[in-house]
Protein backbone atom coordinates (compact mmCIF):
# COMPACT_ATOMS: atom_id res chain seq x y z
CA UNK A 1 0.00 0.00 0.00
CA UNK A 2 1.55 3.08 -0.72
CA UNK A 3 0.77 5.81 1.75
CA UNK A 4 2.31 9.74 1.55
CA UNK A 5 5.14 10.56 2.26
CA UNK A 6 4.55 13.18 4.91
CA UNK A 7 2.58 10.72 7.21
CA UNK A 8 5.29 8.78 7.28
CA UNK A 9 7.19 11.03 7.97
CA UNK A 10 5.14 12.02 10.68
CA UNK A 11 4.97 8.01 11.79
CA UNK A 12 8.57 7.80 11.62
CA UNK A 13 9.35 10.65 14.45
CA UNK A 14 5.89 9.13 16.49
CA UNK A 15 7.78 5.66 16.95
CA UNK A 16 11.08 5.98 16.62
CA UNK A 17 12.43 2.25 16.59
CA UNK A 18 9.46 0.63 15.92
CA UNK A 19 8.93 2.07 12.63
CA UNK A 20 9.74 -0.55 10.49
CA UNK A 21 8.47 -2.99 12.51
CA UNK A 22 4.76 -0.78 12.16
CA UNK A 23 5.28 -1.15 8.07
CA UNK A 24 5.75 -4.93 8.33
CA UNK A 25 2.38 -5.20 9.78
CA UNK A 26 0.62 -4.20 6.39
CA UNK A 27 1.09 -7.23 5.43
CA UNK A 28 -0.64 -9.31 7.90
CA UNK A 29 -4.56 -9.65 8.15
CA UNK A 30 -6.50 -7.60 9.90
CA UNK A 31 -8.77 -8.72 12.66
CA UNK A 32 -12.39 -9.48 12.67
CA UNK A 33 -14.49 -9.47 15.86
CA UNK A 34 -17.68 -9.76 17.48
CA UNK A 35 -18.76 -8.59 21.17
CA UNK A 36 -21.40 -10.48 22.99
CA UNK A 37 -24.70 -8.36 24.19
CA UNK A 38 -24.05 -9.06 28.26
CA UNK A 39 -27.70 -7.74 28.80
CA UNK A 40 -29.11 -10.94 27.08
CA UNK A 41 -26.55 -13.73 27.49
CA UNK A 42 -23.27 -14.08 29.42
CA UNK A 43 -20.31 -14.40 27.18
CA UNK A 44 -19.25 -18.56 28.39
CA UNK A 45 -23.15 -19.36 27.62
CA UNK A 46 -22.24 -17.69 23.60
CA UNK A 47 -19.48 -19.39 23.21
CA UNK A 48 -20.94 -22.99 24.20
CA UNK A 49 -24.06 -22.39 22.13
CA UNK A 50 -23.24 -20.86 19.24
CA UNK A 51 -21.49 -22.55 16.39
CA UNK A 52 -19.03 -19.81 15.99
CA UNK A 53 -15.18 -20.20 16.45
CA UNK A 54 -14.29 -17.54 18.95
CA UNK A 55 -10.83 -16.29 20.18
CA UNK A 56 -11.10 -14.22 23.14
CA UNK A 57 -10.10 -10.00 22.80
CA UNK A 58 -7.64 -9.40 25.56
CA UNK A 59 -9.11 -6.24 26.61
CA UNK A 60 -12.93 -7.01 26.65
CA UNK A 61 -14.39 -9.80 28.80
CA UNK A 62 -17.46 -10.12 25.91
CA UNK A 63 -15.34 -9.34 22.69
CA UNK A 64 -14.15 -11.80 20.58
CA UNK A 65 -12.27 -12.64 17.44
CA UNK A 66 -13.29 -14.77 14.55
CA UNK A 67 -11.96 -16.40 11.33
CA UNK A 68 -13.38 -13.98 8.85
CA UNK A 69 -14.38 -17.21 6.58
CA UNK A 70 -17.11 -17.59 9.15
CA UNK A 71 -20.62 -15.58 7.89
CA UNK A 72 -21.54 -14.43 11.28
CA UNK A 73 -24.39 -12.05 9.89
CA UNK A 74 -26.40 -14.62 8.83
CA UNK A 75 -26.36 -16.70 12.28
CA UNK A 76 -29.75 -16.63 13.72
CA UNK A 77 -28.15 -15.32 16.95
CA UNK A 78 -27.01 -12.28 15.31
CA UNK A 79 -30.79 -11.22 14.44
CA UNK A 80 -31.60 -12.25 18.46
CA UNK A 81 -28.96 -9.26 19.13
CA UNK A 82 -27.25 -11.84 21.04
CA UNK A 83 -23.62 -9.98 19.48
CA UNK A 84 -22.40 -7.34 17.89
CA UNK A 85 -19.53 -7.19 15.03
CA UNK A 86 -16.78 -5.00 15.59
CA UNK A 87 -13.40 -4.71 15.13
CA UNK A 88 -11.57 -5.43 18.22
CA UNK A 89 -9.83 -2.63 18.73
CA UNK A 90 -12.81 -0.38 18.27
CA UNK A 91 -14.27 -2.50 21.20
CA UNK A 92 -11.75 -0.43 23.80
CA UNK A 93 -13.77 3.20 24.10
CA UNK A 94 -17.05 1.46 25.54
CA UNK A 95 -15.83 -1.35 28.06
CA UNK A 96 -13.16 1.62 29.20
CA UNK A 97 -15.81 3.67 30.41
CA UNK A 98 -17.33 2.56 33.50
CA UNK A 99 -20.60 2.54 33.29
CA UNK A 100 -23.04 1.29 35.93
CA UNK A 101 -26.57 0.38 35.69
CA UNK A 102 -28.50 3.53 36.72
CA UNK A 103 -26.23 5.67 35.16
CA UNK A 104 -27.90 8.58 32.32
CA UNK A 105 -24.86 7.74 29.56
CA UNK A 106 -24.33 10.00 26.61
CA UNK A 107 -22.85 8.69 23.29
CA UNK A 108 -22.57 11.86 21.23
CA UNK A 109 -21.06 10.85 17.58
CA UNK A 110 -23.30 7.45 18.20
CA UNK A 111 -23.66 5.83 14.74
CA UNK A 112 -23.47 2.58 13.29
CA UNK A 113 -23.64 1.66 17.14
CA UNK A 114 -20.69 -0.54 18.08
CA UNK A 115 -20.17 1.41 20.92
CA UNK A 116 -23.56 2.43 21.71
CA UNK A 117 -24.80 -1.07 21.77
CA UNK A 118 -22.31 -1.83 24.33
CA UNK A 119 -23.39 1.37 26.76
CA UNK A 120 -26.41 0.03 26.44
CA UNK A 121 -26.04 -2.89 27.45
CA UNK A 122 -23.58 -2.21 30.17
CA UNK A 123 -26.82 -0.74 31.78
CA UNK A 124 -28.90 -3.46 32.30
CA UNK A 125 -32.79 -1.48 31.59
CA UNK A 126 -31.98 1.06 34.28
CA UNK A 127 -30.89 4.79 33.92
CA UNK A 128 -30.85 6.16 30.14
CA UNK A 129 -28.85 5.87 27.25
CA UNK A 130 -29.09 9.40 24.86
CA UNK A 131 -27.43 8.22 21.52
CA UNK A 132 -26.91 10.87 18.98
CA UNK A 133 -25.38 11.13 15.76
CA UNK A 134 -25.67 14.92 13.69
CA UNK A 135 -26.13 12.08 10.02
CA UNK A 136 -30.15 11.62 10.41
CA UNK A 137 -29.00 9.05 7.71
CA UNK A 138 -26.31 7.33 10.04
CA UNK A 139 -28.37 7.64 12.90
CA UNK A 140 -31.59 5.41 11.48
CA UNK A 141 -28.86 2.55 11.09
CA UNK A 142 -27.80 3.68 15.06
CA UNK A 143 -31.57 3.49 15.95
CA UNK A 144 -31.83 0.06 14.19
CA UNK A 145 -28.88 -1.99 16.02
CA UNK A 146 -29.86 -0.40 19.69
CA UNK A 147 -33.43 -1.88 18.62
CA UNK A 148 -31.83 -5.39 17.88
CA UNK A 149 -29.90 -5.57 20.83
CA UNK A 150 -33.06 -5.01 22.66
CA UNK A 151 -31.72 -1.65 24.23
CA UNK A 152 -34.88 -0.34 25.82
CA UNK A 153 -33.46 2.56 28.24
CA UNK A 154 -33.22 4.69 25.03
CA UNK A 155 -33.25 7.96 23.38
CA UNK A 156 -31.69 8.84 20.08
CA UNK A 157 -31.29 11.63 18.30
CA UNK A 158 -29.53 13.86 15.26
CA UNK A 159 -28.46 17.02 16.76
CA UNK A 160 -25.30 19.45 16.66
CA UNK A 161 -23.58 19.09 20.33
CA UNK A 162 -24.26 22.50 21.20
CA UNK A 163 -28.14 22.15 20.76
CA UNK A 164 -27.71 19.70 22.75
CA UNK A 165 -25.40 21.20 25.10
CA UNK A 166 -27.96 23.72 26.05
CA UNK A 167 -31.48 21.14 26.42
CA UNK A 168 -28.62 18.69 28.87
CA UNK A 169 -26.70 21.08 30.37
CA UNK A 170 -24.60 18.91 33.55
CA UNK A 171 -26.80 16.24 33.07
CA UNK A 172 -24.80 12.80 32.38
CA UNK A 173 -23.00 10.59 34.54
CA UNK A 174 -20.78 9.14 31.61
CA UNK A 175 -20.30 10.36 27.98
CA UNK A 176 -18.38 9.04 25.22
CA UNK A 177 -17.01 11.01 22.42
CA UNK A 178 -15.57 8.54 19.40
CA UNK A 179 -14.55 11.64 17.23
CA UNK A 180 -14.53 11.76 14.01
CA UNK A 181 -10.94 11.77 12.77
CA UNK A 182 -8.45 11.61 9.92
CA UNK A 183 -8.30 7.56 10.83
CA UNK A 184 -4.93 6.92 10.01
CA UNK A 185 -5.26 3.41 12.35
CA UNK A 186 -7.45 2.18 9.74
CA UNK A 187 -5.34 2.68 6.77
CA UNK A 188 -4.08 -1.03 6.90
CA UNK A 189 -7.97 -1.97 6.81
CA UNK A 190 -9.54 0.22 4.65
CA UNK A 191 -7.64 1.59 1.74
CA UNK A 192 -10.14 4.73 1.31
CA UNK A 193 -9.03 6.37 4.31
CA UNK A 194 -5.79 6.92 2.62
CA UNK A 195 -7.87 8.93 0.02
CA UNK A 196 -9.53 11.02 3.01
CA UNK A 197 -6.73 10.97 4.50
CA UNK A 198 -4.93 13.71 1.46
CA UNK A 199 -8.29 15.46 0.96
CA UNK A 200 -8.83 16.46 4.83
CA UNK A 201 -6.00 15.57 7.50
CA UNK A 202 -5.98 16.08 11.10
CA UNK A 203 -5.50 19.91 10.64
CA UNK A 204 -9.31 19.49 9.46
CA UNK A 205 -10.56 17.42 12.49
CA UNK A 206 -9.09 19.28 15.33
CA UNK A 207 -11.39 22.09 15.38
CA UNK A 208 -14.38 19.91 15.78
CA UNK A 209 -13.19 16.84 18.01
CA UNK A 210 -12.16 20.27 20.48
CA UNK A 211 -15.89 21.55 19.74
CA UNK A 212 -17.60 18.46 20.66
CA UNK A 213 -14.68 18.27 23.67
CA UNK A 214 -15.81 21.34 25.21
CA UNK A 215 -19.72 20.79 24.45
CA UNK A 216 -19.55 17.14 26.23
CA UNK A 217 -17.46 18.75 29.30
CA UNK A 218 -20.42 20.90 29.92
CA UNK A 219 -22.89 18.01 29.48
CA UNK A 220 -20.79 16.12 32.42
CA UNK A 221 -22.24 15.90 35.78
CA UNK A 222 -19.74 17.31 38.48
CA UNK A 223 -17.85 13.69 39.31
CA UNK A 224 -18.51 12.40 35.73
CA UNK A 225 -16.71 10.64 33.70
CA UNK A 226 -15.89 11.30 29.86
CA UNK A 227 -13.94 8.86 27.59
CA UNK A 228 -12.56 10.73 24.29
CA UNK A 229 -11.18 8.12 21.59
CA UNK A 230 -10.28 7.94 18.04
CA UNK A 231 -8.86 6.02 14.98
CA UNK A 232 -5.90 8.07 14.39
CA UNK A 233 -2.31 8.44 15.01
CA UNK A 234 -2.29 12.01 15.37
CA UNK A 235 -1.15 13.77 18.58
CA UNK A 236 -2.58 16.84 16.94
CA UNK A 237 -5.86 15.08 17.06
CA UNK A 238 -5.50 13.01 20.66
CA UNK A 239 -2.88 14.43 23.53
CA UNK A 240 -3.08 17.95 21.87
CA UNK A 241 -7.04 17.97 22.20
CA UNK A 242 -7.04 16.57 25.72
CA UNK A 243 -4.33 19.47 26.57
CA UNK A 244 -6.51 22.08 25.28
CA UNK A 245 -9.57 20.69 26.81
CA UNK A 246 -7.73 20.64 30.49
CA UNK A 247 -6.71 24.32 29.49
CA UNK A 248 -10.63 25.45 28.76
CA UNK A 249 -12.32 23.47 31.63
CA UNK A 250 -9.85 23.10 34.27
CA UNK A 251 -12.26 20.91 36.55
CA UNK A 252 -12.02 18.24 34.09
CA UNK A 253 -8.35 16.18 35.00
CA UNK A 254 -6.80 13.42 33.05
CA UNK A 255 -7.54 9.41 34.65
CA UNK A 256 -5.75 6.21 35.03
CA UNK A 257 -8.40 3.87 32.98
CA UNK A 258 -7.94 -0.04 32.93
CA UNK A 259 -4.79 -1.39 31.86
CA UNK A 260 -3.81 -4.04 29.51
CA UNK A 261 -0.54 -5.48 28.88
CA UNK A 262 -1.28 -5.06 24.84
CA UNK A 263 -1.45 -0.81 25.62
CA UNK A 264 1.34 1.92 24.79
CA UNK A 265 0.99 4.78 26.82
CA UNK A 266 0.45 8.48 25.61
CA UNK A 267 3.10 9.70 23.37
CA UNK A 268 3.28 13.61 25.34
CA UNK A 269 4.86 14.21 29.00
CA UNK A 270 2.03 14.23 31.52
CA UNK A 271 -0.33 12.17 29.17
CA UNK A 272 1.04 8.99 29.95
CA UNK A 273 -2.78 7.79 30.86
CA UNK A 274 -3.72 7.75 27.47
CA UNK A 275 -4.30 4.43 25.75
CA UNK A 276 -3.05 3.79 22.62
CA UNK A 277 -3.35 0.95 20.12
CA UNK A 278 -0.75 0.18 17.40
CA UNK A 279 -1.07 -2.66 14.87
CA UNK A 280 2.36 -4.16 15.58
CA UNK A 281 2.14 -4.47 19.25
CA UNK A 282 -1.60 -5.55 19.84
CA UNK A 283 -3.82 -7.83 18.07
CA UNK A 284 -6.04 -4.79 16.25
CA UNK A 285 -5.77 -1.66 14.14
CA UNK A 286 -4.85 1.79 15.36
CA UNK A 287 -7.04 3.83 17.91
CA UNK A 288 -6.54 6.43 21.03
CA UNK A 289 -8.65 6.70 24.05
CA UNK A 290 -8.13 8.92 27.19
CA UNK A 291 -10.52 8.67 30.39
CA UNK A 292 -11.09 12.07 31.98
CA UNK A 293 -13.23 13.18 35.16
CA UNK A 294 -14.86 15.90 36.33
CA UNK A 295 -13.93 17.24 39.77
CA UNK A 296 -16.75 17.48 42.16
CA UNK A 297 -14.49 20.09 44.14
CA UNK A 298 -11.32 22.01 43.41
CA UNK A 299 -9.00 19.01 44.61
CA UNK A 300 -9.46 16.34 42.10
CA UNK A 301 -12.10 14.22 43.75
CA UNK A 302 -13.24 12.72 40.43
CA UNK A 303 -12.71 9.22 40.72
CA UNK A 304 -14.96 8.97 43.70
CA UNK A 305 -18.01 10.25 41.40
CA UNK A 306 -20.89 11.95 42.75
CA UNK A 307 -24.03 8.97 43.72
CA UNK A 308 -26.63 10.07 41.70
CA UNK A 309 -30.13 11.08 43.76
CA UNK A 310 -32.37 8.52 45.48
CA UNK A 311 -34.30 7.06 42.50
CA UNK A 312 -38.09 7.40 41.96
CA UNK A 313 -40.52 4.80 42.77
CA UNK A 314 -41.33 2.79 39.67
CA UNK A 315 -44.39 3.61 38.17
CA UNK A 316 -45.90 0.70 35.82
CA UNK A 317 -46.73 0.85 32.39
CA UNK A 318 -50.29 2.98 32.03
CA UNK A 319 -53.49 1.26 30.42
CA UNK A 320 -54.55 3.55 27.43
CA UNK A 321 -58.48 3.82 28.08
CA UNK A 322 -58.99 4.61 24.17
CA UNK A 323 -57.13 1.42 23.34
CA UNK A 324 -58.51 -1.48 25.68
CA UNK A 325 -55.88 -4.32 23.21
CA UNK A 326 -52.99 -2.50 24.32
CA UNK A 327 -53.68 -3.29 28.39
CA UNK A 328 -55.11 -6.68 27.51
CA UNK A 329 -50.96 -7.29 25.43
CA UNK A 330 -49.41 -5.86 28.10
CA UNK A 331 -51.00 -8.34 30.74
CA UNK A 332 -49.96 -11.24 28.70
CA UNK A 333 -45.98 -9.40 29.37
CA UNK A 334 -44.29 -11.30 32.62
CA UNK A 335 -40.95 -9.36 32.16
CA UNK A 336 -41.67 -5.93 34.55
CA UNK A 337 -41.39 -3.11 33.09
CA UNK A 338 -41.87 0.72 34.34
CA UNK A 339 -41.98 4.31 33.19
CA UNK A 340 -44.13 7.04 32.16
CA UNK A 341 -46.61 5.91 28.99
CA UNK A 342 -46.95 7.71 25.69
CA UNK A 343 -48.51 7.97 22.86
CA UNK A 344 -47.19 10.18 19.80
CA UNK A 345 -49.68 10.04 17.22
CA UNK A 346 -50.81 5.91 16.55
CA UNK A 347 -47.35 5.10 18.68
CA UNK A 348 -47.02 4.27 22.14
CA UNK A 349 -43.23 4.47 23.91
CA UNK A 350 -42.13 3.95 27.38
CA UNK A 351 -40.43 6.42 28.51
CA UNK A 352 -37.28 5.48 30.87
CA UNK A 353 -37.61 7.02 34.20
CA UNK A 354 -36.69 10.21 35.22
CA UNK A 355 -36.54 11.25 31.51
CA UNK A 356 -38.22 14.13 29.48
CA UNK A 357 -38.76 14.84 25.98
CA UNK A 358 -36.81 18.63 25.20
CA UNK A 359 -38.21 21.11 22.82
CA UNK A 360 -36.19 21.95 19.87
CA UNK A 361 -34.27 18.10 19.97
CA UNK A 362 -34.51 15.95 16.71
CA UNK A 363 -35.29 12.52 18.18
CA UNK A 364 -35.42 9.62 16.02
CA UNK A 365 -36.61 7.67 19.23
CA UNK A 366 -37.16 8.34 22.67
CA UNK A 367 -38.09 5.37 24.97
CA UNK A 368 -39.12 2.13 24.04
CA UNK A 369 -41.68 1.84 21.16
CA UNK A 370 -43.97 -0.60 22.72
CA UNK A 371 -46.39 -0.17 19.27
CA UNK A 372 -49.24 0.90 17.73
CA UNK A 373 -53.05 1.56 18.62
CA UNK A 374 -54.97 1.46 15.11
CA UNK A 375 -58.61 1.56 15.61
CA UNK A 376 -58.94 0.56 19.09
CA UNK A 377 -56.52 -2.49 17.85
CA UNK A 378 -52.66 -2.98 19.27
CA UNK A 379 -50.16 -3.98 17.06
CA UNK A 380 -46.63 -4.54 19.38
CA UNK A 381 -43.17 -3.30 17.70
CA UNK A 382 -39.92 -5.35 16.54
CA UNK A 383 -38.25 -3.13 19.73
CA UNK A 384 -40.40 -4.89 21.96
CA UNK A 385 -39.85 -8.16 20.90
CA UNK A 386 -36.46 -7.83 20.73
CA UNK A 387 -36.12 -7.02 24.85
CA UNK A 388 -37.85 -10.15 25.50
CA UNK A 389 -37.22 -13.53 25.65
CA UNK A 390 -39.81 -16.79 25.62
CA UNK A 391 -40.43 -16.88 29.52
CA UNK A 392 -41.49 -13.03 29.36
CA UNK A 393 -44.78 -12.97 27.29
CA UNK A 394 -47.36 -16.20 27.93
CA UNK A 395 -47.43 -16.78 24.20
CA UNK A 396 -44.15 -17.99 22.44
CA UNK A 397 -42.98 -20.42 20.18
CA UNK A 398 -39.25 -21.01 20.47
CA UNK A 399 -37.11 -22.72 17.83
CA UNK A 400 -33.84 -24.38 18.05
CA UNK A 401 -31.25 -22.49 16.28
CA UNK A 402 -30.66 -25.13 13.95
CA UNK A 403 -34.31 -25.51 12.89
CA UNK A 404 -34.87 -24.13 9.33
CA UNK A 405 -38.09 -22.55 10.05
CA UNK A 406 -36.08 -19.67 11.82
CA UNK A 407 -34.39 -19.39 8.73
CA UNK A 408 -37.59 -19.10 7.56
CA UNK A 409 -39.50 -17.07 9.64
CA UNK A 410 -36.64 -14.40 8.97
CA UNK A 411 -37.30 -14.10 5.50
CA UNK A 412 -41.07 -13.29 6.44
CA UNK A 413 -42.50 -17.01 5.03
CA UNK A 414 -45.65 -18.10 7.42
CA UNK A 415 -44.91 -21.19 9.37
CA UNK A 416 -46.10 -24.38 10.44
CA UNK A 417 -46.88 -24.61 14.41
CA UNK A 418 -48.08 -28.27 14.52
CA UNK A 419 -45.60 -29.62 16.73
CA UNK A 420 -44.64 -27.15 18.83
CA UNK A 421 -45.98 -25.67 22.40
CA UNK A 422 -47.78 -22.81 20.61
CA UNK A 423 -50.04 -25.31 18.22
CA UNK A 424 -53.50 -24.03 19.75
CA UNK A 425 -52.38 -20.66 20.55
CA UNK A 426 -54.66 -17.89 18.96
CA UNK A 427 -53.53 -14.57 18.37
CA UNK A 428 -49.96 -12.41 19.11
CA UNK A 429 -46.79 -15.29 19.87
CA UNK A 430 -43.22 -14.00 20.60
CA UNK A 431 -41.16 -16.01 18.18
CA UNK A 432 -37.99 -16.76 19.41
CA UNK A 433 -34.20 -19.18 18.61
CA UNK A 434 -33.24 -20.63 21.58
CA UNK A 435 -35.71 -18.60 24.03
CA UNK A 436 -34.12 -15.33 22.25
CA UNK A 437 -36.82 -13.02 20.98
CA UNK A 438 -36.89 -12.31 16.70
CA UNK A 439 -40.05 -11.06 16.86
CA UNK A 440 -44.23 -11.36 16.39
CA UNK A 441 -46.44 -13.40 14.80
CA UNK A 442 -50.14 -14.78 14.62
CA UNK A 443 -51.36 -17.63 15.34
CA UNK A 444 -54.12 -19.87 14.14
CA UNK A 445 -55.39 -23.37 13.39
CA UNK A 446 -51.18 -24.09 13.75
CA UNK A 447 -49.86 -22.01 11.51
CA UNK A 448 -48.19 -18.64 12.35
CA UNK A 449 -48.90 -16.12 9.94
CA UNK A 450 -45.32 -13.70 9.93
CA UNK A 451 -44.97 -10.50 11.25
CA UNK A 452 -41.23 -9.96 11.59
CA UNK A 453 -40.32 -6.12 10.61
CA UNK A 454 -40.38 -6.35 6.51
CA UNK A 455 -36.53 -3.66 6.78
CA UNK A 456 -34.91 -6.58 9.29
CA UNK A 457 -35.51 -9.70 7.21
CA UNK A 458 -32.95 -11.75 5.40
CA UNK A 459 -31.59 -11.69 2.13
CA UNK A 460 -31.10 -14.68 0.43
């Protein structure tokens, strides 16, 4: 590959020795992963039921590597959300930020959702999850894979950083920024980014990783913390930018994140906390990350982050007196779930507690979209099948993952129920591989007329 001359220059003086040895490794494979959802299946249980030949990441518990000769987008587990695919370096921003289940978690430059997913997750159904991406494009795909995963704690939006800067002003516990960069750690996997790479360098980025630095700062919670990461070699684009965001907000300070033996430390004095990824020392492509905190007093009290406020009382999910289906669903629903009720237009979300819709905002989502009331009649959504599983609803018809009606179901055919446990079921069944949720159908006289989401189903 023939890269320009200037970056390597610029290479060259970054590592010194090492160099060569950095060259060399364009010419071994790159590495394909996939990290296991947590909030639906522990990562041992994935690895002894799926078919899928898994090498463990070193620095995630739940990511993994795989042979890329393995087609692990067309395993019925990956349309349960059981796991996401993601290069396994990539996998370092979100399971480097500690979140904890309660927590209201910001990912501001959200899309496809590889990290998002795993915030998400991380939070087991309680607290909130705001993904945003400014691409409305970008951020349907964003909306789509927190949906699969069965993320149900959610908002997600399109918005500039300081629109949203001013409806959440101090109001998350964590936020991530994965900036957009020059990405000069993916040049070994993606030739393009070469191309990018001449047309707009990191002179380009720095201007608006440090805008979206300084916007997410003042969307921290005093004793917050913030994890900035990128793709790129640059120091112009990673120690430089955490240096000038120290110098504009000096209650933000620099953190010691979790180590692994695969990291190289910061490449500037007094940034020696900053994680970095190179190709020839670790088993993924380039990246950057740097875990900062804001102080709850002048002495650098960060780490021990504020608790959050006593949490409200949960309230349960309202019956809608205009739609009498909707209550008589929700009853057949074992799984609890809580949070303020409502209806936009013919939909009907659950909104996570302690959350509020803010004027001017472009949400794509905010809650979980439980469905639709058409005519006094209530449809439930692909979201809502996909945070349940087959002991949560009274009606469901599970299917071993080897059974080629999944295969089937997926591609929206109707199916036969004759010999299974929902045979004489009539009306809504959860349809599920393996007692993992893949979404709705109808049932009668045995057979189960399809009503998986016509944008998810397989291709053949």
């Amino acid at each position: 590959m023939e890269l320009p001359s200037n970056y390597l220059e610029e290479m060259k003086e970054l590592l010194g020795d090492q160099y060569e040895a950095y060259l060399a490794s364009f010419e071994q494979k790159t590495r394909q992963g996939l990290r296991v959802n947590t909030a639906k299946i522990a990562p041992e249980t994935f690895r002894q039921k799926a078919d899928i030949s898994l090498e463990c990441v070193p620095w995630c518990e739940n990511g993994f590597a795989f042979d890329e000769k393995q087609t692990v987008t067309k395993h019925p587990y990956y349309y349960a959300g059981l796991y996401y695919v993601q290069e396994p370096s990539a996998m370092i921003p979100a399971s480097h930020l500690p979140v904890e289940p309660g927590d209201f978690v910001l990912d501001l430059c959200a899309a496809p959702g590889g990290k998002a997913t795993e915030l998400g997750a991380k939070l087991k159904g309680k607290g909130m999850l705001l993904a945003n991406d400014i691409s409305n494009s970008r951020a349907k795909g964003l909306l789509k894979n927190l949906e699969l995963f069965g993320i149900s704690n959610l908002f997600v939006s399109s918005e500039e950083s300081d629109k949203l800067k001013k409806a959440y002003p101090a109001y998350f516990d964590k936020i991530l920024i994965d900036a957009p960069c020059s990405g000069e750690g993916m040049f070994r996997r993606d030739k393009a980014m070469v191309k990018d790479w001449l047309q707009k360098g990191p002179d380009y980025y720095v201007p608006i990783q440090r805008k979206l630095l300084l916007d997410a700062a003042d969307m921290l919670k005093k004793g917050g913390m913030l994890l900035y990461s990128t793709c790129t070699f640059s120091v112009k684009e990673n120690e430089e930018n955490i240096a000038y965001l120290l110098q504009e907000r000096p209650d933000m300070e620099l953190l010691m994140p979790e180590w692994d033996e695969y990291f190289s430390h910061g490449k500037k004095e007094g940034f020696e906390n900053c994680i970095r990824i190179f190709p020839h020392l670790a088993p993924g492509e380039g990246h950057f990350a740097a875990l900062l905190g804001k102080r709850t007093d002048g002495e650098g009290q960060s780490k021990k982050y504020l608790k959050k406020p006593a949490k409200s009382k949960k309230t349960p999910v309202s019956d809608l007196k205009d739609c009498p289906e909707f209550a008589v669903f929700m009853q057949q629903i074992t799984k609890p779930l809580s949070g303020k009720t409502e209806v936009q237009k013919e939909r009907i979300y659950l909104l996570p507690e302690g959350t509020k819709i803010e004027r001017g905002i472009r949400y794509l989502r905010t809650g979980l979209y439980l469905g639709d009331q058409k005519k006094k009649r209530f449809e439930p959504s692909q979201a809502l099948a996909m945070c349940l599983k087959a002991e949560d609803f009274k009606k469901s018809v599970s299917f071993k993952g080897d059974d080629e009606r999944v295969i089937r179901y997926l591609k929206g055919e109707t199916l036969d129920l004759s010999d299974t446990e929902a045979e004489n079921e009539k009306g809504w069944v959860l349809v599920c591989v393996d007692g993992y949720g893949l979404g709705w159908g109808k049932a009668a006289g045995g057979t189960l007329k399809n009503k998986y989401y016509a944008g998810w189903r397989m291709q053949s």
